[in-house]
N, C-alpha and C. Protein backbone atom coordinates (compact mmCIF):
# COMPACT_ATOMS: atom_id res chain seq x y z
N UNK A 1 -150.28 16.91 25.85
CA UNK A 1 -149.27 17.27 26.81
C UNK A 1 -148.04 17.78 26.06
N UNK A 2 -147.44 18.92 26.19
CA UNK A 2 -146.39 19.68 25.75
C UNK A 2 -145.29 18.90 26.77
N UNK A 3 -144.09 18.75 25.74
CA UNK A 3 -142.64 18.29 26.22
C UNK A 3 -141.61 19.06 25.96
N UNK A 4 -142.09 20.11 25.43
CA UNK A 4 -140.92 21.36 25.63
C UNK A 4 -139.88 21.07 24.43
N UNK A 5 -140.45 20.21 23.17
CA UNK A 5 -139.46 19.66 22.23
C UNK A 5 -140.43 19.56 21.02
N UNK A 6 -141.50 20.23 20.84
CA UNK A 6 -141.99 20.27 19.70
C UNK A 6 -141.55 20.54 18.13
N UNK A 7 -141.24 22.06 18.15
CA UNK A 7 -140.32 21.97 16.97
C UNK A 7 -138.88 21.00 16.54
N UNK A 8 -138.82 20.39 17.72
CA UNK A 8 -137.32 19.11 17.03
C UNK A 8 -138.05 18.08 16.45
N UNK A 9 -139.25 17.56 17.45
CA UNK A 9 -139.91 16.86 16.98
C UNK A 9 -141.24 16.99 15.75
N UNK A 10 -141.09 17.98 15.44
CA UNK A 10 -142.85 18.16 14.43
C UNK A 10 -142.22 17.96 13.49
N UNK A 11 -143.46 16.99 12.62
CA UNK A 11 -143.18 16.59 11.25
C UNK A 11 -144.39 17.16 10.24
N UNK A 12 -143.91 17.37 9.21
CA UNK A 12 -144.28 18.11 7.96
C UNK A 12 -145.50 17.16 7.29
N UNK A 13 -146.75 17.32 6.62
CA UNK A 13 -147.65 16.63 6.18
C UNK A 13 -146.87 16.55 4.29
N UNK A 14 -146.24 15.37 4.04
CA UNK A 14 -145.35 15.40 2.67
C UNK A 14 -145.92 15.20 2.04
N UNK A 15 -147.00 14.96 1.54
CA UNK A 15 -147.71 14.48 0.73
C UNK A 15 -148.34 15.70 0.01
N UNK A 16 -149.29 16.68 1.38
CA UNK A 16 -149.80 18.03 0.93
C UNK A 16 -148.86 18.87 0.66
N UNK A 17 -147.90 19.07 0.97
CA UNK A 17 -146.49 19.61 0.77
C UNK A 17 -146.07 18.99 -1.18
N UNK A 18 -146.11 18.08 -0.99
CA UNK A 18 -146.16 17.71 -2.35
C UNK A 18 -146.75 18.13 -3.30
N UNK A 19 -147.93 18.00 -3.07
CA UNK A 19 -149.15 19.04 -4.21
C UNK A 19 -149.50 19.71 -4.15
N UNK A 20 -149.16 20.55 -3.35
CA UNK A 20 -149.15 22.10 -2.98
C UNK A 20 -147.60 22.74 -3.86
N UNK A 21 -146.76 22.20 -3.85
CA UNK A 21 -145.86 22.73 -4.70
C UNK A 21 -145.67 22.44 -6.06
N UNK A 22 -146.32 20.88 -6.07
CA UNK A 22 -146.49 20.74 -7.77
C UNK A 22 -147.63 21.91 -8.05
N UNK A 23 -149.11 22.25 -7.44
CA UNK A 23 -149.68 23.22 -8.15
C UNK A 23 -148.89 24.52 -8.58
N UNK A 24 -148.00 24.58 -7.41
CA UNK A 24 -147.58 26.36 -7.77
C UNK A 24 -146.82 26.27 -8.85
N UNK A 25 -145.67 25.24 -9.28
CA UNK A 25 -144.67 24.79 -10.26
C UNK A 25 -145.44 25.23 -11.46
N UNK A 26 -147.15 24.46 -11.51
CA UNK A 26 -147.77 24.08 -12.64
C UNK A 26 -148.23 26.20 -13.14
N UNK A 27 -148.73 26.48 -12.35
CA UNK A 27 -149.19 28.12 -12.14
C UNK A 27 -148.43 29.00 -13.06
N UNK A 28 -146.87 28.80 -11.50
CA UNK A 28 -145.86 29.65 -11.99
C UNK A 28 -145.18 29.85 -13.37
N UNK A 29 -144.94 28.19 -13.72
CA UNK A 29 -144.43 28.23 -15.17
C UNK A 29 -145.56 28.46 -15.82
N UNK A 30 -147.00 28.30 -16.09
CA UNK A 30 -147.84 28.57 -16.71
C UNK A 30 -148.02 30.18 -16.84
N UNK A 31 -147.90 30.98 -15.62
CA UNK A 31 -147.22 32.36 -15.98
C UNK A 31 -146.24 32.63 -16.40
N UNK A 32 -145.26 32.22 -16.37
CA UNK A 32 -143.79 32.81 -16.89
C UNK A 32 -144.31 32.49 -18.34
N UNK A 33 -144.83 31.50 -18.76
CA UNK A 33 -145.16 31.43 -20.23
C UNK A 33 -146.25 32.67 -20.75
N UNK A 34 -147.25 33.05 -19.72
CA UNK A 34 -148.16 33.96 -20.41
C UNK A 34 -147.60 35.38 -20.24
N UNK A 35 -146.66 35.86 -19.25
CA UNK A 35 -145.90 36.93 -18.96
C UNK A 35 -145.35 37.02 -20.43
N UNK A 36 -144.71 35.90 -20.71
CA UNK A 36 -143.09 36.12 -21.67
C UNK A 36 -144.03 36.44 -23.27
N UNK A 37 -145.21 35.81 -23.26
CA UNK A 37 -145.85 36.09 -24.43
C UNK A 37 -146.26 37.43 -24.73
N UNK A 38 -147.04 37.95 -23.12
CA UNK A 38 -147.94 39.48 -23.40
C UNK A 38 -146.65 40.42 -23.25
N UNK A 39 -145.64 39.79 -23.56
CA UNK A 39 -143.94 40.87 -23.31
C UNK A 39 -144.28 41.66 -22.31
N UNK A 40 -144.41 41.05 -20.86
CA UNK A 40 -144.52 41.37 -19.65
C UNK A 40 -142.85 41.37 -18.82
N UNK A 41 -141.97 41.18 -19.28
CA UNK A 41 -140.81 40.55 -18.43
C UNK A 41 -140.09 40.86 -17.18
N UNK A 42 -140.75 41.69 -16.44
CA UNK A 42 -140.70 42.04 -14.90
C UNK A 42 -141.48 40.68 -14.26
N UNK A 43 -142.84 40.64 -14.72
CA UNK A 43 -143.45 39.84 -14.42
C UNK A 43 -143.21 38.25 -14.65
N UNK A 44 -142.91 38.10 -15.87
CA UNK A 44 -142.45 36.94 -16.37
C UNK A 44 -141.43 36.26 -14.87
N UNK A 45 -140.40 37.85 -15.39
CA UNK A 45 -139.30 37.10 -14.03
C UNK A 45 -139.82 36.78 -12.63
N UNK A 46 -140.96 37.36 -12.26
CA UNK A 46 -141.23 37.37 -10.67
C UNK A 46 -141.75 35.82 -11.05
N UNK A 47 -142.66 35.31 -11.77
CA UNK A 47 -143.60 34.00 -11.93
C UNK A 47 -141.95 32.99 -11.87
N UNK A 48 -141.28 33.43 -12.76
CA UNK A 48 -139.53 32.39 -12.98
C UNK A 48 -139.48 31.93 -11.61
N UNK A 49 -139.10 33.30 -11.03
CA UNK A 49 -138.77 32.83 -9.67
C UNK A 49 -139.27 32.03 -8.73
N UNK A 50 -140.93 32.49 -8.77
CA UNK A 50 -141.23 31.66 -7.91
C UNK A 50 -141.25 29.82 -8.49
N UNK A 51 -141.01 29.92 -9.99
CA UNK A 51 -141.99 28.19 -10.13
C UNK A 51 -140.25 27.98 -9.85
N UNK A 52 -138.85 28.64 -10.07
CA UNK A 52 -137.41 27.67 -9.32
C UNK A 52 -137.49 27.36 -7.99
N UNK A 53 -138.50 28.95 -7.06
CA UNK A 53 -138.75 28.14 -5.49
C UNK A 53 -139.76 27.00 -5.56
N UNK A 54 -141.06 26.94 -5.99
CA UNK A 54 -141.48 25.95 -6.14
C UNK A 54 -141.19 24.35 -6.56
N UNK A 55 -139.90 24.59 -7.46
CA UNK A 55 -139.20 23.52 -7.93
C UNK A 55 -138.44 22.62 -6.79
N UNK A 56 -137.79 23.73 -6.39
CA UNK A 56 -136.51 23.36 -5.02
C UNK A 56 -137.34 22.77 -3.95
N UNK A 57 -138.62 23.32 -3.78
CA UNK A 57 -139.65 22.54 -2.81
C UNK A 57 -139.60 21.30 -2.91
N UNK A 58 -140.34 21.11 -3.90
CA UNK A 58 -140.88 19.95 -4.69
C UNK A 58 -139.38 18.71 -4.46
N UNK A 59 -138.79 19.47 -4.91
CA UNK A 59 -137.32 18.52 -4.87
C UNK A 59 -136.85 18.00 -3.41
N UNK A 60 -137.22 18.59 -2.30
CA UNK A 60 -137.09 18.76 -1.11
C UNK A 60 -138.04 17.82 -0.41
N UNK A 61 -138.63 17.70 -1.09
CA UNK A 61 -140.13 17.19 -0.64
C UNK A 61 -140.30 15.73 -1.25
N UNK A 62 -139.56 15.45 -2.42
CA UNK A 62 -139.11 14.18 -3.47
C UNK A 62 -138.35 13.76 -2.37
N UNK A 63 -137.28 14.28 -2.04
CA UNK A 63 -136.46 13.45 -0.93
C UNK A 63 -136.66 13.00 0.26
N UNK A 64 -137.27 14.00 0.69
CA UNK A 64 -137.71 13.64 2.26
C UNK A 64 -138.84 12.36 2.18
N UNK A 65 -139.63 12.23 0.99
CA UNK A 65 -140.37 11.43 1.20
C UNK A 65 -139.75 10.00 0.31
N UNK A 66 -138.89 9.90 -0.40
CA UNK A 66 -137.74 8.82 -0.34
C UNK A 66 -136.62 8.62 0.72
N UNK A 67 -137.09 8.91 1.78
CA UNK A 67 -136.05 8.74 2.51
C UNK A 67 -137.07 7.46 3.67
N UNK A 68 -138.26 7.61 3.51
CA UNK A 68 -139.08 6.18 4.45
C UNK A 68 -139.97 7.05 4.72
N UNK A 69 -140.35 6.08 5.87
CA UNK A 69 -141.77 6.23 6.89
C UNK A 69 -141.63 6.89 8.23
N UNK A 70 -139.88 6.81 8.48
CA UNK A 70 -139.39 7.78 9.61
C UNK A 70 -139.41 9.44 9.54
N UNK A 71 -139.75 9.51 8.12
CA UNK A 71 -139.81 10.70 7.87
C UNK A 71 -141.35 11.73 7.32
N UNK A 72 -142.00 10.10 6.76
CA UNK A 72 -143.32 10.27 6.36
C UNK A 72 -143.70 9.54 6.94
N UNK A 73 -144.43 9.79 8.46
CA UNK A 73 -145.16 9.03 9.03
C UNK A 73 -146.85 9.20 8.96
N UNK A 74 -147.20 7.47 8.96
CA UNK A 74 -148.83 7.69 8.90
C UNK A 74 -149.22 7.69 10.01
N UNK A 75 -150.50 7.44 10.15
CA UNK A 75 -151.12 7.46 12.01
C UNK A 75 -151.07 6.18 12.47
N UNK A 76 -150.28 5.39 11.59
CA UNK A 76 -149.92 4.38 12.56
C UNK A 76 -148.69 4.05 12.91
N UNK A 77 -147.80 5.16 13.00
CA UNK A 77 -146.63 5.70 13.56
C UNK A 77 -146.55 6.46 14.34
N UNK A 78 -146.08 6.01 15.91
CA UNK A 78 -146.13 7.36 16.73
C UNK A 78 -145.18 8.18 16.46
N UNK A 79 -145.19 9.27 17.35
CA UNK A 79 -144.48 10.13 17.49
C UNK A 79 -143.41 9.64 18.28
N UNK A 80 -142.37 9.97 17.67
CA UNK A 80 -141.30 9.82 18.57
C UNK A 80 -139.59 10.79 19.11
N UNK A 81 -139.27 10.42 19.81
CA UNK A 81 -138.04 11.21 20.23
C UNK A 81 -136.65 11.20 19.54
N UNK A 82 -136.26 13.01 19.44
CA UNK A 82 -134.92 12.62 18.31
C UNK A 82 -133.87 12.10 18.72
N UNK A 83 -133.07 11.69 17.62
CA UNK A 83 -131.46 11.29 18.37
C UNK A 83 -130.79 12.13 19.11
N UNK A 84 -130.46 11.57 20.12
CA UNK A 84 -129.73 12.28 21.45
C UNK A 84 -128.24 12.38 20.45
N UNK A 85 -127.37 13.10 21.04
CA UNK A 85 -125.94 13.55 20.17
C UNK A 85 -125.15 13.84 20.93
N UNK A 86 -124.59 13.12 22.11
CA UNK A 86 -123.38 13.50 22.87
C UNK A 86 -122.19 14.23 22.20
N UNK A 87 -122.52 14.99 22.85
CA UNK A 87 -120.95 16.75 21.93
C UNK A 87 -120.14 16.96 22.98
């Protein structure tokens, strides 16, 4: 049943989120190293970039999942409704 509040309420799977960005981290810098060797450095830089987005993920993803179980919920946590915010 749809409540017309999905995206406030949908939560992120942190865990796959987790190792999904440690792989790319592991990739990316593993290219920026083989770029910077075959003196590729267009390339080098595109791999840079992505393993700092991959990083900032990862970091994003470190927090949210130190922050509890309200945020990383298992299936034996329902779903629940956000804080209301009288403005």
């Amino acid at each position: 049943m749809r409540s017309g509040n999905e995206p406030a309420t949908a939560r992120s799977p942190l865990r796959l989120r987790f190792w999904l960005s440690l792989w790319g981290l592991i990739w990316a810098a593993a290219g920026t190293a083989a770029f910077s060797l075959a003196a590729r450095p267009g390339w080098a830089a595109v791999c840079g970039a992505l393993a700092l987005l991959a990083a900032a993920d990862l970091a994003v993803v470190v927090h949210r999942i130190h922050q509890g179980p309200h945020y990383q919920p298992g299936p034996d946590i329902p779903p629940y409704e956000p804080p209301r915010s009288e403005r």
